[in-house]
Protein backbone atom coordinates (compact mmCIF):
# COMPACT_ATOMS: atom_id res chain seq x y z
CA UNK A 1 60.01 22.88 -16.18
CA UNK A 2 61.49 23.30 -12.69
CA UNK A 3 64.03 25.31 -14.04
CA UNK A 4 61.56 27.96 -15.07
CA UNK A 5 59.62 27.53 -11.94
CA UNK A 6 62.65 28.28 -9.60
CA UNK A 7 63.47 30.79 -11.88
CA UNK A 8 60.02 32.59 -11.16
CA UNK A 9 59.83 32.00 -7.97
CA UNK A 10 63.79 32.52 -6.64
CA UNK A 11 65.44 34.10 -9.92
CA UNK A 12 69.28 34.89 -9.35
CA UNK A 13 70.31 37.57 -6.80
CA UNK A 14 71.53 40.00 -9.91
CA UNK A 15 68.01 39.77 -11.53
CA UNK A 16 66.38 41.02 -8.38
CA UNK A 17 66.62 44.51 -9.15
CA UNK A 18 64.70 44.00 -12.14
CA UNK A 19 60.74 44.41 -11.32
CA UNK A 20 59.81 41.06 -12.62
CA UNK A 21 56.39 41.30 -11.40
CA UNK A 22 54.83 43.51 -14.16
CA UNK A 23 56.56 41.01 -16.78
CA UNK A 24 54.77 38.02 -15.10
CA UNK A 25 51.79 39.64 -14.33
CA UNK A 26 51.01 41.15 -17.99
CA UNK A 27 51.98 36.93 -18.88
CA UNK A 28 49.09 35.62 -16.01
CA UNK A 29 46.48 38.86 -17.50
CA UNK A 30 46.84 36.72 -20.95
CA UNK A 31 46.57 33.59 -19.93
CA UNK A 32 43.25 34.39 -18.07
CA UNK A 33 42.32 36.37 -21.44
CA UNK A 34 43.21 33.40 -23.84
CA UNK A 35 41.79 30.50 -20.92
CA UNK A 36 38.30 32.30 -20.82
CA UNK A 37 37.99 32.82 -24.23
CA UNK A 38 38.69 28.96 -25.23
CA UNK A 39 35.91 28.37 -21.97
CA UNK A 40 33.58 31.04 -23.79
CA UNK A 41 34.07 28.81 -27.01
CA UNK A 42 33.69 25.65 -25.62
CA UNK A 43 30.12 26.72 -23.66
CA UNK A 44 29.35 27.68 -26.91
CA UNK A 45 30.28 24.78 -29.27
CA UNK A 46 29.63 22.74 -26.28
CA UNK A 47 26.41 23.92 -25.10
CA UNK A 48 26.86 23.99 -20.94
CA UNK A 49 26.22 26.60 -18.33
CA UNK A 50 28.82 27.84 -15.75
CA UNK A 51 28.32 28.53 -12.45
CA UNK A 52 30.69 31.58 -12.42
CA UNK A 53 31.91 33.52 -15.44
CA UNK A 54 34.36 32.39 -18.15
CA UNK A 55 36.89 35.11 -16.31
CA UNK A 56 36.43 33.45 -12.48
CA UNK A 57 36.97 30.10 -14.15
CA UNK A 58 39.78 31.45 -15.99
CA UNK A 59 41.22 32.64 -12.52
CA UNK A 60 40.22 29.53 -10.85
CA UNK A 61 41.96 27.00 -13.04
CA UNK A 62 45.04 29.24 -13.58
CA UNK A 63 45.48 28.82 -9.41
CA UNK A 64 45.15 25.24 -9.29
CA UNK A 65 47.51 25.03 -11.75
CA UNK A 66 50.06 27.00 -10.23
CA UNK A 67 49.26 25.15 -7.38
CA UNK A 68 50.22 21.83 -8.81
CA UNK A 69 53.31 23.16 -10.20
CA UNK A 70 54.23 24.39 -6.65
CA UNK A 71 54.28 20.64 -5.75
CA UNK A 72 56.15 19.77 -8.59
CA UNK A 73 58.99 22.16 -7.42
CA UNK A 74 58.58 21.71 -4.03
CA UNK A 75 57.55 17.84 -3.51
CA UNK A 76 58.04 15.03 -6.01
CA UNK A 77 56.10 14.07 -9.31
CA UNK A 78 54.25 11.59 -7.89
CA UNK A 79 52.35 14.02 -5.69
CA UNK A 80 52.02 15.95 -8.36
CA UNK A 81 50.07 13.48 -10.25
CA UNK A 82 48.21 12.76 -7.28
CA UNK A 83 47.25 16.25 -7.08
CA UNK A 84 46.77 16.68 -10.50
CA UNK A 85 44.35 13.30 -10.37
CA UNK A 86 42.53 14.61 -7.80
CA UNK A 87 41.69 18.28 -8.15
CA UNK A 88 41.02 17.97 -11.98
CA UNK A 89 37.22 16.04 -11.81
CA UNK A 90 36.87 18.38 -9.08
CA UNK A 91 37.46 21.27 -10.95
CA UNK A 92 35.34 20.29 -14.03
CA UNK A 93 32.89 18.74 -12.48
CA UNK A 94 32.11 21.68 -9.98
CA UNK A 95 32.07 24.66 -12.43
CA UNK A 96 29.19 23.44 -14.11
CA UNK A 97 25.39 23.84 -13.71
């Protein structure tokens, strides 16, 4: 995993040339696609409200993810749990009505 995080975040200096942005934004686009359509399901199978739509949760979620993982390539796995521990009830917990 921290392989493909430095990679995306520092790739080698003879893939710089390449414009690697459109490649992993068209991958972040689906993951908010396919992350608020598994919300959309769950408020439906599930029977909650949201605060903000499936899409903003989508969005939400994806950046505290990315968040974590910045830890996890930057600081230790033990923060990373930490973090993980602590934003997650946040996170839930805050996005409903």
């Amino acid at each position: 995993m921290k392989f493909l995080l430095r990679m995306l975040y520092f790739p080698p200096s003879h893939l710089k040339s390449y414009e690697s942005s459109q490649y992993t934004g068209a991958l972040l686009v689906s993951f908010e696609k396919l992350l608020a359509r598994y919300i959309r399901e769950k408020k439906r199978t599930d029977h909650f409200r949201l605060l903000q739509s499936e899409a903003d949760v989508s969005i939400a979620f994806l950046t505290v993810v990315e968040g974590c993982f910045i830890e996890l390539f930057f600081g230790d796995v033990g923060r990373f749990e930490r973090r993980v521990q602590a934003i997650l009830p946040l996170f839930l917990n805050g996005m409903r009505k």
